[in-house]
PDB file of N, CA and C in Angstrom:
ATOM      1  N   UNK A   1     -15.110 -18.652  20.249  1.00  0.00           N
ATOM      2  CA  UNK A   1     -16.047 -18.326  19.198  1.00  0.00           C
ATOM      3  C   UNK A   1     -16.640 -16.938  19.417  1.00  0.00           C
ATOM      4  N   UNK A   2     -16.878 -16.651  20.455  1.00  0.00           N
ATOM      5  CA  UNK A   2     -17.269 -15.426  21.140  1.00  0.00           C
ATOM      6  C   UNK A   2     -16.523 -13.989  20.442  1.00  0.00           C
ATOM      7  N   UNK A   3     -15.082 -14.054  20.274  1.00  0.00           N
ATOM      8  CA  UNK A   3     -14.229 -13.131  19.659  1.00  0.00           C
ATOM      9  C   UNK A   3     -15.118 -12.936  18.359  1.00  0.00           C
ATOM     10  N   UNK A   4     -15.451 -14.097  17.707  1.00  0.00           N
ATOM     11  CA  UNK A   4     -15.598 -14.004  16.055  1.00  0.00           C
ATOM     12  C   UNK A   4     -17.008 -13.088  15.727  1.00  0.00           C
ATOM     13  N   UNK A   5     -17.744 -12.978  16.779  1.00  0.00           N
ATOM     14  CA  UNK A   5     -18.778 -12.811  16.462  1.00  0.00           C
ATOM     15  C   UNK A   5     -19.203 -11.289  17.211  1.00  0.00           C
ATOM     16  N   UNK A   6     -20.413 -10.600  16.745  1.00  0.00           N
ATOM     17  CA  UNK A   6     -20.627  -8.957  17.683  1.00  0.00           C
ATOM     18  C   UNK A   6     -22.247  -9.281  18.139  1.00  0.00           C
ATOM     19  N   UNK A   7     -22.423  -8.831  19.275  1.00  0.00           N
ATOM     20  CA  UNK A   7     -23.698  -9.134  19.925  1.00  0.00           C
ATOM     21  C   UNK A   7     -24.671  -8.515  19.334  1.00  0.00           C
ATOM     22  N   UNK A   8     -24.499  -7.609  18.582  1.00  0.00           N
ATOM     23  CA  UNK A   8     -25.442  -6.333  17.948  1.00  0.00           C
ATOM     24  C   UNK A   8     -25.449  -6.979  17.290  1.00  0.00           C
ATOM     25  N   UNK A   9     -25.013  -8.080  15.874  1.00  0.00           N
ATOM     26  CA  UNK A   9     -25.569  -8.772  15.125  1.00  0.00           C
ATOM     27  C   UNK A   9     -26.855  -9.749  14.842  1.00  0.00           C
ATOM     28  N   UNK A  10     -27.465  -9.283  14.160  1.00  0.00           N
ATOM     29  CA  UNK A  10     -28.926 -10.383  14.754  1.00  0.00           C
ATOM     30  C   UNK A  10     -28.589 -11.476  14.529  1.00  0.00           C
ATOM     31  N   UNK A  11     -28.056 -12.103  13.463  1.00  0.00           N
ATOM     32  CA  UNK A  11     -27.444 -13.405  13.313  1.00  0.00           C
ATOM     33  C   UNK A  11     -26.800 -13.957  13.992  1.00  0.00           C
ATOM     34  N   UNK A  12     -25.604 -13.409  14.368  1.00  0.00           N
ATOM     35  CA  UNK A  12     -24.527 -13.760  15.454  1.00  0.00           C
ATOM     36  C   UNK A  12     -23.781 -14.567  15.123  1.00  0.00           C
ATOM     37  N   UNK A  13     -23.405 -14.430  13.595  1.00  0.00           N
ATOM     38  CA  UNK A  13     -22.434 -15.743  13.242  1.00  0.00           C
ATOM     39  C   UNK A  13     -20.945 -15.082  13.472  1.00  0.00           C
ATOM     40  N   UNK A  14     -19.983 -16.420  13.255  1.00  0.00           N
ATOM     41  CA  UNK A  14     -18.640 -16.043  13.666  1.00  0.00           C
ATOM     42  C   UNK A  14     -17.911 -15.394  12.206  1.00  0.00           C
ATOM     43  N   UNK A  15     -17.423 -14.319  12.431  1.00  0.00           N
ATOM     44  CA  UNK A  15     -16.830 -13.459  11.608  1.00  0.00           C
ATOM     45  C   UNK A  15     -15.439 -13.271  11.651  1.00  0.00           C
ATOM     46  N   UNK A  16     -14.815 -13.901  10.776  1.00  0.00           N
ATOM     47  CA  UNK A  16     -13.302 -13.788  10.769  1.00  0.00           C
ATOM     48  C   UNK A  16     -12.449 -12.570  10.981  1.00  0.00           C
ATOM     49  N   UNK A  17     -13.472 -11.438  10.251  1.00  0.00           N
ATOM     50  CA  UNK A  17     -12.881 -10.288  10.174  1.00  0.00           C
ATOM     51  C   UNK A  17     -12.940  -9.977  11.533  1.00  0.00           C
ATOM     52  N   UNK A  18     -14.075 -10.272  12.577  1.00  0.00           N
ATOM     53  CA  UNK A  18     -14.257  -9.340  14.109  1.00  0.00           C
ATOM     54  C   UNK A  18     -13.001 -10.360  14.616  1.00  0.00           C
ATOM     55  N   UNK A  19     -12.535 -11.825  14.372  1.00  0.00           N
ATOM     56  CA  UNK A  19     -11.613 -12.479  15.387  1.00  0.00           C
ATOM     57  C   UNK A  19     -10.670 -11.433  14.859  1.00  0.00           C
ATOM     58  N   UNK A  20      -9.483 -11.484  13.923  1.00  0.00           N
ATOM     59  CA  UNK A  20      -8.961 -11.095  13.681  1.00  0.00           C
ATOM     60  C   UNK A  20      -8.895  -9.762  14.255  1.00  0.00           C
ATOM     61  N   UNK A  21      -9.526  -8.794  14.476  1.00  0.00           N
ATOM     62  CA  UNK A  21      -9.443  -7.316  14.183  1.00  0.00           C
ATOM     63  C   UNK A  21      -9.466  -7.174  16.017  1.00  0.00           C
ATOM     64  N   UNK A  22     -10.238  -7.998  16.724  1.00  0.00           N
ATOM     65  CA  UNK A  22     -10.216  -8.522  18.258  1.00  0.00           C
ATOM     66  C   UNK A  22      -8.394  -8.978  19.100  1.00  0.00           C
ATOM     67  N   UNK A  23      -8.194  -9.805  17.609  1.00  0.00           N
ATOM     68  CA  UNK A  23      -6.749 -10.327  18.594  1.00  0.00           C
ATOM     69  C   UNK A  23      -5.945  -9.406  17.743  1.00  0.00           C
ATOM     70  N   UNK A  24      -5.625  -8.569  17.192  1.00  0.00           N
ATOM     71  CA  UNK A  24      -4.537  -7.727  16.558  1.00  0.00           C
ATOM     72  C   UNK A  24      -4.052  -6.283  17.621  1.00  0.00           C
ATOM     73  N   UNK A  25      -2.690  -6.731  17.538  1.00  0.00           N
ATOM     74  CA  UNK A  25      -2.302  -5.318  18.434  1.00  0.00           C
ATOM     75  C   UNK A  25      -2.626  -4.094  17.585  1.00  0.00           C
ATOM     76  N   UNK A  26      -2.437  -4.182  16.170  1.00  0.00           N
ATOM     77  CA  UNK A  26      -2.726  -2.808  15.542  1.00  0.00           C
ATOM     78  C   UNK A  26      -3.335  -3.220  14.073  1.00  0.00           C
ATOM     79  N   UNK A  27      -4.646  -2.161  13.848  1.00  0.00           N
ATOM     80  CA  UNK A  27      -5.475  -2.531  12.725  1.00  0.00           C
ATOM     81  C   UNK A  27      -4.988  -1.796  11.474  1.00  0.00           C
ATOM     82  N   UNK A  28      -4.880  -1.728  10.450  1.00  0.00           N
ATOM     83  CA  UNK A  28      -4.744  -0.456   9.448  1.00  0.00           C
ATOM     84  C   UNK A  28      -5.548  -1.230   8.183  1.00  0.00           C
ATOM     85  N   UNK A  29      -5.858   0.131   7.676  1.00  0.00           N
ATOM     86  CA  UNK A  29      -6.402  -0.386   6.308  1.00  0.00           C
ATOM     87  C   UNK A  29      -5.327   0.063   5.133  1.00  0.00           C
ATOM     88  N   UNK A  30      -5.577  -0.310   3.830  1.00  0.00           N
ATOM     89  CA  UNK A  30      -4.403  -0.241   3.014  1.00  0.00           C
ATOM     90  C   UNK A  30      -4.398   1.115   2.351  1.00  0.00           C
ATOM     91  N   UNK A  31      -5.003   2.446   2.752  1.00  0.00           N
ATOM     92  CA  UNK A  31      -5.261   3.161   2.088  1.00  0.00           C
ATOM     93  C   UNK A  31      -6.147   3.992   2.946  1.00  0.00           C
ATOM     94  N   UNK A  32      -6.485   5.520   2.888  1.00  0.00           N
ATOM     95  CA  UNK A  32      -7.108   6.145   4.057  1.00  0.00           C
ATOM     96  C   UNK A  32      -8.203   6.113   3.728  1.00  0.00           C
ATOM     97  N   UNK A  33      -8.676   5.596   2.795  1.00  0.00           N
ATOM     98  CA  UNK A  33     -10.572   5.208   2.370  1.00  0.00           C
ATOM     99  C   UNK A  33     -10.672   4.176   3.049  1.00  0.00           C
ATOM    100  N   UNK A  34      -9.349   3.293   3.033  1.00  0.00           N
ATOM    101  CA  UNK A  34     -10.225   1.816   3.223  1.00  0.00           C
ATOM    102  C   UNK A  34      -9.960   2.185   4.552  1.00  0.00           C
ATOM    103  N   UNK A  35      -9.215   3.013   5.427  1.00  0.00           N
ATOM    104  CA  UNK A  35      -8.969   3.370   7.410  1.00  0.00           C
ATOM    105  C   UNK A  35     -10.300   3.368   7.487  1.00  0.00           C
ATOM    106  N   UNK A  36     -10.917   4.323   6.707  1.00  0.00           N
ATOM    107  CA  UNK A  36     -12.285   4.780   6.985  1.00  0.00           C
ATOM    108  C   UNK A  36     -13.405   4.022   7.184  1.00  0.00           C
ATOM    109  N   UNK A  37     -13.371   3.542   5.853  1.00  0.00           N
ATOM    110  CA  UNK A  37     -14.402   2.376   5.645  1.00  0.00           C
ATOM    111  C   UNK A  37     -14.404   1.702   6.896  1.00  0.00           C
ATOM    112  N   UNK A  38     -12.955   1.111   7.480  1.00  0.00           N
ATOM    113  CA  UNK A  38     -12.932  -0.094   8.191  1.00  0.00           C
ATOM    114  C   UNK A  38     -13.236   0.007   9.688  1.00  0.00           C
ATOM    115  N   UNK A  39     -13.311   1.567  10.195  1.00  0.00           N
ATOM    116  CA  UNK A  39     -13.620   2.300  11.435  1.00  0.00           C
ATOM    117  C   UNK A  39     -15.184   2.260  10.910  1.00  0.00           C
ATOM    118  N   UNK A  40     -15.560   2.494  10.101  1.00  0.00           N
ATOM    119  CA  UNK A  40     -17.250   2.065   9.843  1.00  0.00           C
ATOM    120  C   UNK A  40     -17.834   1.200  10.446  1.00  0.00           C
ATOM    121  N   UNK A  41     -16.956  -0.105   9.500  1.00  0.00           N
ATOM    122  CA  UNK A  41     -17.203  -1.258   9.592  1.00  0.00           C
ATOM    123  C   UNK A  41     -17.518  -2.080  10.750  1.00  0.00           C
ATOM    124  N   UNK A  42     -15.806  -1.944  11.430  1.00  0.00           N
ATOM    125  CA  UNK A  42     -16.150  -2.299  12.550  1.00  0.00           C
ATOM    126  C   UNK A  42     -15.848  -1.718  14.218  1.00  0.00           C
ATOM    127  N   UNK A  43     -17.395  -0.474  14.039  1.00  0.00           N
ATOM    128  CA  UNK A  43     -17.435   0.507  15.021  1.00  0.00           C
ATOM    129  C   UNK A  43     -18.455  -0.089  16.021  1.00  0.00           C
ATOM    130  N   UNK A  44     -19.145  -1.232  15.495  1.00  0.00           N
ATOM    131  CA  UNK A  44     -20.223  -2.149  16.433  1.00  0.00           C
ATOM    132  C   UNK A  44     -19.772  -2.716  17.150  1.00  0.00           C
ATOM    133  N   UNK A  45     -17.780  -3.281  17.342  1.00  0.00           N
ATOM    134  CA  UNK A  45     -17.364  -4.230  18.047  1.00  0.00           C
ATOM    135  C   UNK A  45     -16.562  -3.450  19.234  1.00  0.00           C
ATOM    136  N   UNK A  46     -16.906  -2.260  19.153  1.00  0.00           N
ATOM    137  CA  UNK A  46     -16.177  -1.366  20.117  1.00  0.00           C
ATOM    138  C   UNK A  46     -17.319  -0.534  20.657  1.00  0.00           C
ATOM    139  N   UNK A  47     -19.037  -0.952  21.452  1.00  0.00           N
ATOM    140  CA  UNK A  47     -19.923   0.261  21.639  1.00  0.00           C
ATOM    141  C   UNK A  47     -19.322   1.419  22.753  1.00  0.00           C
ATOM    142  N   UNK A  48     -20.143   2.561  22.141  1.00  0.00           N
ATOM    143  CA  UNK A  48     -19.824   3.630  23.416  1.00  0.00           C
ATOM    144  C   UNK A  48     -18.503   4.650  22.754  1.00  0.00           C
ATOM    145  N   UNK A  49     -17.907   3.776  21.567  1.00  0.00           N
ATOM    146  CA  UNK A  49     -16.730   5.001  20.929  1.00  0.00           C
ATOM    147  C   UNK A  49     -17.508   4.894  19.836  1.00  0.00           C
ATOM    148  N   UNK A  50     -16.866   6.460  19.400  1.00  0.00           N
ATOM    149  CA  UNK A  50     -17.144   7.007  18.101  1.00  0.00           C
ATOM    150  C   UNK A  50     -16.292   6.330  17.319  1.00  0.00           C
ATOM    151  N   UNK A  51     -16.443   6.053  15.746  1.00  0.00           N
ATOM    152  CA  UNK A  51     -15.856   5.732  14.875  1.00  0.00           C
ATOM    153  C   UNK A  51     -14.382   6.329  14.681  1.00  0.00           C
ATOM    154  N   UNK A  52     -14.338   7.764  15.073  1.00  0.00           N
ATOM    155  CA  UNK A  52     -12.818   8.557  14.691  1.00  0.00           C
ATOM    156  C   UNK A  52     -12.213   8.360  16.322  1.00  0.00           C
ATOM    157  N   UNK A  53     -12.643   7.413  17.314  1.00  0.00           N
ATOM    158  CA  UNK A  53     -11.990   7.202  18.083  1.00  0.00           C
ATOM    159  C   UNK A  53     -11.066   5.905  18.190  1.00  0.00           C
ATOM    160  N   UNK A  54     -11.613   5.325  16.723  1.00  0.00           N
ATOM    161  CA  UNK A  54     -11.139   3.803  16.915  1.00  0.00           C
ATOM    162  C   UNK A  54      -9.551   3.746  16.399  1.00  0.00           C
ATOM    163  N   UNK A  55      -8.741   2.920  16.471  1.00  0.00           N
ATOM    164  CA  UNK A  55      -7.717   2.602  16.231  1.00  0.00           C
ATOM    165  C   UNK A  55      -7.310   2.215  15.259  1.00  0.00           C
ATOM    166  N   UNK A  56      -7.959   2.153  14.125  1.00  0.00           N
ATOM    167  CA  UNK A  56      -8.117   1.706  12.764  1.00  0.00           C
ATOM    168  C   UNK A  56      -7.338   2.942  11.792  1.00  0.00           C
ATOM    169  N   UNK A  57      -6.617   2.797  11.693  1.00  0.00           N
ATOM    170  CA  UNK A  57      -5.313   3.232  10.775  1.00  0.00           C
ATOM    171  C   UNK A  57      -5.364   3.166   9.735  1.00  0.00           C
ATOM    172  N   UNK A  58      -4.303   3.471   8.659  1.00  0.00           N
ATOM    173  CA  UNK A  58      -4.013   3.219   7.213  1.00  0.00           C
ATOM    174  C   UNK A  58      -2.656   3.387   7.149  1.00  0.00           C
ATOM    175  N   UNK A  59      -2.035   2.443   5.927  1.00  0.00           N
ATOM    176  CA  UNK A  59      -0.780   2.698   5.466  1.00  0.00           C
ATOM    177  C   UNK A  59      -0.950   2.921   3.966  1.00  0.00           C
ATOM    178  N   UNK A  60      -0.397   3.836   3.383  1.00  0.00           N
ATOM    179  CA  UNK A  60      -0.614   4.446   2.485  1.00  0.00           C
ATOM    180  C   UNK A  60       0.067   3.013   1.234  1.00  0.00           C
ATOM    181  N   UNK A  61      -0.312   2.110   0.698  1.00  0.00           N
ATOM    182  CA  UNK A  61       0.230   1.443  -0.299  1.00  0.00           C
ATOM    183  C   UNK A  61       1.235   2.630  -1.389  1.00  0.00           C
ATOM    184  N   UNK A  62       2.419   2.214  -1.336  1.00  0.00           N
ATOM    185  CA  UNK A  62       3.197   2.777  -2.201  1.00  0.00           C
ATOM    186  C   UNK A  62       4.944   2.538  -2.262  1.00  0.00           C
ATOM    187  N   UNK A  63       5.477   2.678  -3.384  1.00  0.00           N
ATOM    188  CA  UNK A  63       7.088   2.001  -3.690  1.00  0.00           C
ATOM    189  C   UNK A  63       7.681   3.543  -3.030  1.00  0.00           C
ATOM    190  N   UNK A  64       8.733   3.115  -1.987  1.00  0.00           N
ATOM    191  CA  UNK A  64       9.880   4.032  -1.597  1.00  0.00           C
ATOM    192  C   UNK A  64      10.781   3.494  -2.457  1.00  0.00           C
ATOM    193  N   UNK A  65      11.376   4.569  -3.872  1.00  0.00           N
ATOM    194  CA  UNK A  65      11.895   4.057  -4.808  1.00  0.00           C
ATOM    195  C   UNK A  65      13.316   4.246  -4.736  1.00  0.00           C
ATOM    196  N   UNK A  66      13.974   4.880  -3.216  1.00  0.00           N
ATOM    197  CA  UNK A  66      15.633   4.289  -3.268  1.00  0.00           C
ATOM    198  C   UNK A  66      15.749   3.097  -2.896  1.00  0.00           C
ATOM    199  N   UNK A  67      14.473   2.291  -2.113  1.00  0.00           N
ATOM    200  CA  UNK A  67      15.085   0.752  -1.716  1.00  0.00           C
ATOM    201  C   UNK A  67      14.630   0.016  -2.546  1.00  0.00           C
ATOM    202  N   UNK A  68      13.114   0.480  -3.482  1.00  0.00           N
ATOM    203  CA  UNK A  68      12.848  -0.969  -4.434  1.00  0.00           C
ATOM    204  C   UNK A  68      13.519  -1.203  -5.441  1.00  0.00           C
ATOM    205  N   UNK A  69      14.356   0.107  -6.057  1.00  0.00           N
ATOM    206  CA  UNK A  69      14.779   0.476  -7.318  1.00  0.00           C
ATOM    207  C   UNK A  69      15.992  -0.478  -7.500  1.00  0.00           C
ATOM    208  N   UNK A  70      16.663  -1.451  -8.469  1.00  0.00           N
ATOM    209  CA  UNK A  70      17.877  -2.111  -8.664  1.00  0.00           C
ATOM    210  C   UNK A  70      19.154  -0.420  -9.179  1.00  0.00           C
ATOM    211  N   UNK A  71      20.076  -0.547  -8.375  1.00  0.00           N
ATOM    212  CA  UNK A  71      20.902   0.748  -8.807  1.00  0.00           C
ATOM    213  C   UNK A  71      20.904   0.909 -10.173  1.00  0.00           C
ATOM    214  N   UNK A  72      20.901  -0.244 -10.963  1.00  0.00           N
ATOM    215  CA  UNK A  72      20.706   0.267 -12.482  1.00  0.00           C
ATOM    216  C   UNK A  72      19.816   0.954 -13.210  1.00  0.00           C
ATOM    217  N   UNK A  73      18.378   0.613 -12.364  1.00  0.00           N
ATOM    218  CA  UNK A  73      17.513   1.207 -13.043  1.00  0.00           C
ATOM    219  C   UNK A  73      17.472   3.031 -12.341  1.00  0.00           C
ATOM    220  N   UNK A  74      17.963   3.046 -11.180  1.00  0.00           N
ATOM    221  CA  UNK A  74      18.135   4.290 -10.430  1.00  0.00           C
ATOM    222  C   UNK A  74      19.395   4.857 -11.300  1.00  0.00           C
ATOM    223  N   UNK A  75      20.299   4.658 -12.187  1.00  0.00           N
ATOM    224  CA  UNK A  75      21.435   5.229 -12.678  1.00  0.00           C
ATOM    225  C   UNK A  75      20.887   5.515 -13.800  1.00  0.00           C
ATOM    226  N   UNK A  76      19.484   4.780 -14.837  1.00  0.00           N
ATOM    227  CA  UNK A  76      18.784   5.232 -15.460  1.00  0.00           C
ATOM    228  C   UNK A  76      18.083   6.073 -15.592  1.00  0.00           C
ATOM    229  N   UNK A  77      17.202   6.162 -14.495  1.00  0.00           N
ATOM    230  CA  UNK A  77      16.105   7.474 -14.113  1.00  0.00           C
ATOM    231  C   UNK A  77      17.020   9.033 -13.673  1.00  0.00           C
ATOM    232  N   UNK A  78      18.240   8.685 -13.536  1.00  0.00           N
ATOM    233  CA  UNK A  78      18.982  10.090 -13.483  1.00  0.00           C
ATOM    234  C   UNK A  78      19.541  10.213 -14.586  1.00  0.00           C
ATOM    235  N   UNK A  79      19.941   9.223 -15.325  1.00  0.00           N
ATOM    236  CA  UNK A  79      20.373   9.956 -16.384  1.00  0.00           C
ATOM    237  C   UNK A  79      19.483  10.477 -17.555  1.00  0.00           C
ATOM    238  N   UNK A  80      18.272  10.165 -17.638  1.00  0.00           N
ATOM    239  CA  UNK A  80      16.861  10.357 -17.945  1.00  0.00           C
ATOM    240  C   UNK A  80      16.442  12.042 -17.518  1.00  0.00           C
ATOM    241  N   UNK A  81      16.538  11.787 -16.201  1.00  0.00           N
ATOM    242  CA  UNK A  81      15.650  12.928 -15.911  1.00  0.00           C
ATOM    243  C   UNK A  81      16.553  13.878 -15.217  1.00  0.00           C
ATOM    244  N   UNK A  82      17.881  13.956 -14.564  1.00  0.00           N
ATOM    245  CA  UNK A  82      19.075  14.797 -14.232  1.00  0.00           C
ATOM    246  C   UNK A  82      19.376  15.020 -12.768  1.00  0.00           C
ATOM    247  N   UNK A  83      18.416  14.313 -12.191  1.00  0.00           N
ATOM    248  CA  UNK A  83      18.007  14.105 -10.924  1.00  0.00           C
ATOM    249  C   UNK A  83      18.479  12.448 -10.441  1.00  0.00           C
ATOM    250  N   UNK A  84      18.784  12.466  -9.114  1.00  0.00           N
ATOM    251  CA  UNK A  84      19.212  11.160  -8.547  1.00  0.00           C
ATOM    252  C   UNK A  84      17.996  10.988  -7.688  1.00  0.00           C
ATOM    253  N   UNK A  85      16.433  11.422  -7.648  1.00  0.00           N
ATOM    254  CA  UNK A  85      15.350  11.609  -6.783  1.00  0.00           C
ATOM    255  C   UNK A  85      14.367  11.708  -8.236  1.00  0.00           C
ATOM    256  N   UNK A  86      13.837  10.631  -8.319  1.00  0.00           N
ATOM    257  CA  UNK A  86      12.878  10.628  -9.247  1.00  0.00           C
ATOM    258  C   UNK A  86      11.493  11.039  -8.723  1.00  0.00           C
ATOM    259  N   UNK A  87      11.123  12.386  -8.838  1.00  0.00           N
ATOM    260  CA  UNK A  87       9.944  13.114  -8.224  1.00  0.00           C
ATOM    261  C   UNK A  87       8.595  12.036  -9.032  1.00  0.00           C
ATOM    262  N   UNK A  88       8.039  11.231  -8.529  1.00  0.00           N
ATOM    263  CA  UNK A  88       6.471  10.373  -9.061  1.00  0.00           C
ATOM    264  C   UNK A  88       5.716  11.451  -9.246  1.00  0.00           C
ATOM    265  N   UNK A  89       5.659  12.525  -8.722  1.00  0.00           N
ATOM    266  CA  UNK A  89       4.315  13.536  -8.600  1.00  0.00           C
ATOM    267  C   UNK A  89       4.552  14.700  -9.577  1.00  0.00           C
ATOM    268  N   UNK A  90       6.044  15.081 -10.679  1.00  0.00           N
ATOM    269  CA  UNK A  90       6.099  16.043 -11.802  1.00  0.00           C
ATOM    270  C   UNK A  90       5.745  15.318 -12.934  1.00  0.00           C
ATOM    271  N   UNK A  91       4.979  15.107 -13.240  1.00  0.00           N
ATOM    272  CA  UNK A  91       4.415  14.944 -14.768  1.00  0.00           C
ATOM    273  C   UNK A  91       5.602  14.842 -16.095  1.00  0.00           C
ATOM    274  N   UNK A  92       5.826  16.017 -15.899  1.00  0.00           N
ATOM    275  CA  UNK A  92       7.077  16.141 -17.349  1.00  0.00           C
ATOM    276  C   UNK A  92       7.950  14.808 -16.911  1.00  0.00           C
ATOM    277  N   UNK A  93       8.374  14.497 -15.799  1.00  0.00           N
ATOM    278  CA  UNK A  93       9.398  13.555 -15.589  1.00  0.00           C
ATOM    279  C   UNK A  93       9.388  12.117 -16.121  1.00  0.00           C
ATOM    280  N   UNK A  94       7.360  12.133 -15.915  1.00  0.00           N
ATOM    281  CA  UNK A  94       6.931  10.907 -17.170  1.00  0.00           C
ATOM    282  C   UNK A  94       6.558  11.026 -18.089  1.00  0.00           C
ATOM    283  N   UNK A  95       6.645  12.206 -19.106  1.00  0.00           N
ATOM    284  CA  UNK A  95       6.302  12.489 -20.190  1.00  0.00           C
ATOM    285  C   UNK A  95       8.183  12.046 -20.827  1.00  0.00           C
ATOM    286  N   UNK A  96       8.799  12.323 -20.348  1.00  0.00           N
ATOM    287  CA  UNK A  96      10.466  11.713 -20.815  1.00  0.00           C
ATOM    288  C   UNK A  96      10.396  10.177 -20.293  1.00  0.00           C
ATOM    289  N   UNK A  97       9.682   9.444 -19.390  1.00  0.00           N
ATOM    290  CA  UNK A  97      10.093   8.228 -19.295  1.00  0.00           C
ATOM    291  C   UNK A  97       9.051   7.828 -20.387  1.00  0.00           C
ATOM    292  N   UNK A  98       7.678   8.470 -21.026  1.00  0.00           N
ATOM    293  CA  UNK A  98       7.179   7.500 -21.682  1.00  0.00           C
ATOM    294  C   UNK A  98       7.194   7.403 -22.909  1.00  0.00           C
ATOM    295  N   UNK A  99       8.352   8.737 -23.443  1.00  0.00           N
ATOM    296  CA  UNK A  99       9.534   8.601 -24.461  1.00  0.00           C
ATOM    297  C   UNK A  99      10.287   7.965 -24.567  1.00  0.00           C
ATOM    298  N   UNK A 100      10.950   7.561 -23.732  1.00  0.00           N
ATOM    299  CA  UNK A 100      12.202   6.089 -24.174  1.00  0.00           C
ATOM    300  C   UNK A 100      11.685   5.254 -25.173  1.00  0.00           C
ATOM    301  N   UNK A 101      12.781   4.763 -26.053  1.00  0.00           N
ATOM    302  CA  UNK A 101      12.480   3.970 -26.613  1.00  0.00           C
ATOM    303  C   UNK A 101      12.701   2.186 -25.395  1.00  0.00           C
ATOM    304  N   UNK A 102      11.509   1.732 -25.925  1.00  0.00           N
ATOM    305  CA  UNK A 102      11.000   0.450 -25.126  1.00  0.00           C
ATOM    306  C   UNK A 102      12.680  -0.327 -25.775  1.00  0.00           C
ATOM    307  N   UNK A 103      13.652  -0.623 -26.541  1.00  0.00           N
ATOM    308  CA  UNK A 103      14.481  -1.129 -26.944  1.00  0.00           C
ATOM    309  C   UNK A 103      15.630  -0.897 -25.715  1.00  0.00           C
ATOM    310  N   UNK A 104      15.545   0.236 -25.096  1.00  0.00           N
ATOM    311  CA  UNK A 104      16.165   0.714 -24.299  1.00  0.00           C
ATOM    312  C   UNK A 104      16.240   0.262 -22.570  1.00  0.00           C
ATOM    313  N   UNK A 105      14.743   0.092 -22.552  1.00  0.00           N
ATOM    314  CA  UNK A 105      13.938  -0.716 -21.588  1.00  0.00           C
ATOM    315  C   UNK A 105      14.555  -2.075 -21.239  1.00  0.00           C
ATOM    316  N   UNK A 106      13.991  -2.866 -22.515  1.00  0.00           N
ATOM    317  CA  UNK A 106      14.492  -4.247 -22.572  1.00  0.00           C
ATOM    318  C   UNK A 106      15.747  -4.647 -22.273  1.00  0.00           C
ATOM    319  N   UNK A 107      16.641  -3.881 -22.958  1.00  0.00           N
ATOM    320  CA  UNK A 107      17.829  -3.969 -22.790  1.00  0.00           C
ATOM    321  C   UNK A 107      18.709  -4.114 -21.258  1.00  0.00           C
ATOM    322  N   UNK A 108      18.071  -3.169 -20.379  1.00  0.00           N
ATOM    323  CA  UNK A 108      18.265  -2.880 -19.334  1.00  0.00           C
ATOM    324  C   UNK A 108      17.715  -3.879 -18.545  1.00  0.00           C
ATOM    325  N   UNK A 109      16.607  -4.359 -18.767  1.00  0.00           N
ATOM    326  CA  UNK A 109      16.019  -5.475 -18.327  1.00  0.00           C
ATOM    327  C   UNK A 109      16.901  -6.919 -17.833  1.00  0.00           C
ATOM    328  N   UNK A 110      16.654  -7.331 -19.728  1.00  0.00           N
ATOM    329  CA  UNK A 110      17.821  -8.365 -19.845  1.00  0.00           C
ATOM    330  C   UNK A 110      19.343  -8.631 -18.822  1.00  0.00           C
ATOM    331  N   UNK A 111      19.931  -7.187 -19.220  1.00  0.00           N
ATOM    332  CA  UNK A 111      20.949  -7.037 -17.752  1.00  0.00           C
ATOM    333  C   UNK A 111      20.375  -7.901 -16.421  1.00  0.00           C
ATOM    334  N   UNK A 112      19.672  -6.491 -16.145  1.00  0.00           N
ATOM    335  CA  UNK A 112      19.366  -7.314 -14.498  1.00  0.00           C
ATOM    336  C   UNK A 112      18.772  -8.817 -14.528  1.00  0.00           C
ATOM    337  N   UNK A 113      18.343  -9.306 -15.519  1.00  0.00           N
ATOM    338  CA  UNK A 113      17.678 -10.318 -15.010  1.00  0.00           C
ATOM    339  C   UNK A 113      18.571 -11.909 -15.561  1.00  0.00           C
ATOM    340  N   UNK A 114      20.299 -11.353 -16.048  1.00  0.00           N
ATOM    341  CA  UNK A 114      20.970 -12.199 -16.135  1.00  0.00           C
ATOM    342  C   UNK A 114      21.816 -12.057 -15.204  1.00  0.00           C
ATOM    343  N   UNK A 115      21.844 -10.881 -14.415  1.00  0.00           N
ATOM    344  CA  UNK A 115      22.693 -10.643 -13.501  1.00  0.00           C
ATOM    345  C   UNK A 115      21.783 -11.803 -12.191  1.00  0.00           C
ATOM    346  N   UNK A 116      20.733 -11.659 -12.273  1.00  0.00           N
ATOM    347  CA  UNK A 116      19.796 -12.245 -10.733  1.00  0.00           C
ATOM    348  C   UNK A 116      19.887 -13.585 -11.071  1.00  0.00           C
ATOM    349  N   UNK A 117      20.222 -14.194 -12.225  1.00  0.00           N
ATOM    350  CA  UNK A 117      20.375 -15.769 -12.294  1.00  0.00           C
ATOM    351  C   UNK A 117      21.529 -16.222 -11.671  1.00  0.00           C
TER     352      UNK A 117
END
C-alpha cells in the first residue's frame, strides 16, 4: 500500500497513479505537454530531484502512414498528390484530398472492406 501512496500528502491515501508510475520501468506521457504536466505531477514521489530530472517522457501520439496505410489507399494518395510520401505538414496536399469527390472515397472503401471479410 505504501507504493500507492506519497508521504508529502496530507491525506495519504493510496493513489493508483503513484503505484503504477513506482512499479513501471519507463513513464511517458502521450504528448510533450502531458511529459510535462506529468514530471509536475509526480515530482513529490521522487524528493531532492528537480522536475526536468525525472524520467517522465513523451511519445508523440501520431499515424506512421507507410505501416497504417492499406496499399490501396497509399496507391491513392500518390496518385492524388504525385508523391509515394504523403507530406501531413503541406497544406496544398489537403486542399486536393479535400477535393475528391467523397463517391471516390466510398468506393475505395467498399473495396477494402470486402476484401477484409
Amino acid at each position: 500500500m505504501a507504493l500507492g501512496r506519497c508521504e508529502g500528502d496530507a491525506d495519504r491515501k493510496f493513489n493508483m497513479s503513484y503505484l503504477a508510475t513506482r512499479m513501471s520501468l519507463q513513464v511517458n506521457g502521450v504528448s510533450k505537454l502531458h511529459g510535462e504536466v506529468s514530471r509536475s505531477m509526480f515530482n513529490k514521489l521522487w524528493p531532492g530531484y528537480l522536475k526536468d530530472e525525472l524520467f517522465i517522457g513523451y511519445v508523440t501520439n501520431g499515424v506512421h502512414y507507410h505501416t497504417w496505410l492499406a496499399p490501396e489507399w497509399q496507391k491513392f494518395y500518390e496518385e492524388l498528390t504525385g508523391s509515394h510520401n504523403f507530406d501531413q505538414t503541406d497544406r496544398s496536399l489537403w486542399e486536393r484530398l479535400y477535393n475528391v469527390m467523397i463517391k471516390e472515397f466510398m468506393k475505395l472503401k467498399k473495396i477494402l472492406k470486402r476484401n477484409f471479410l
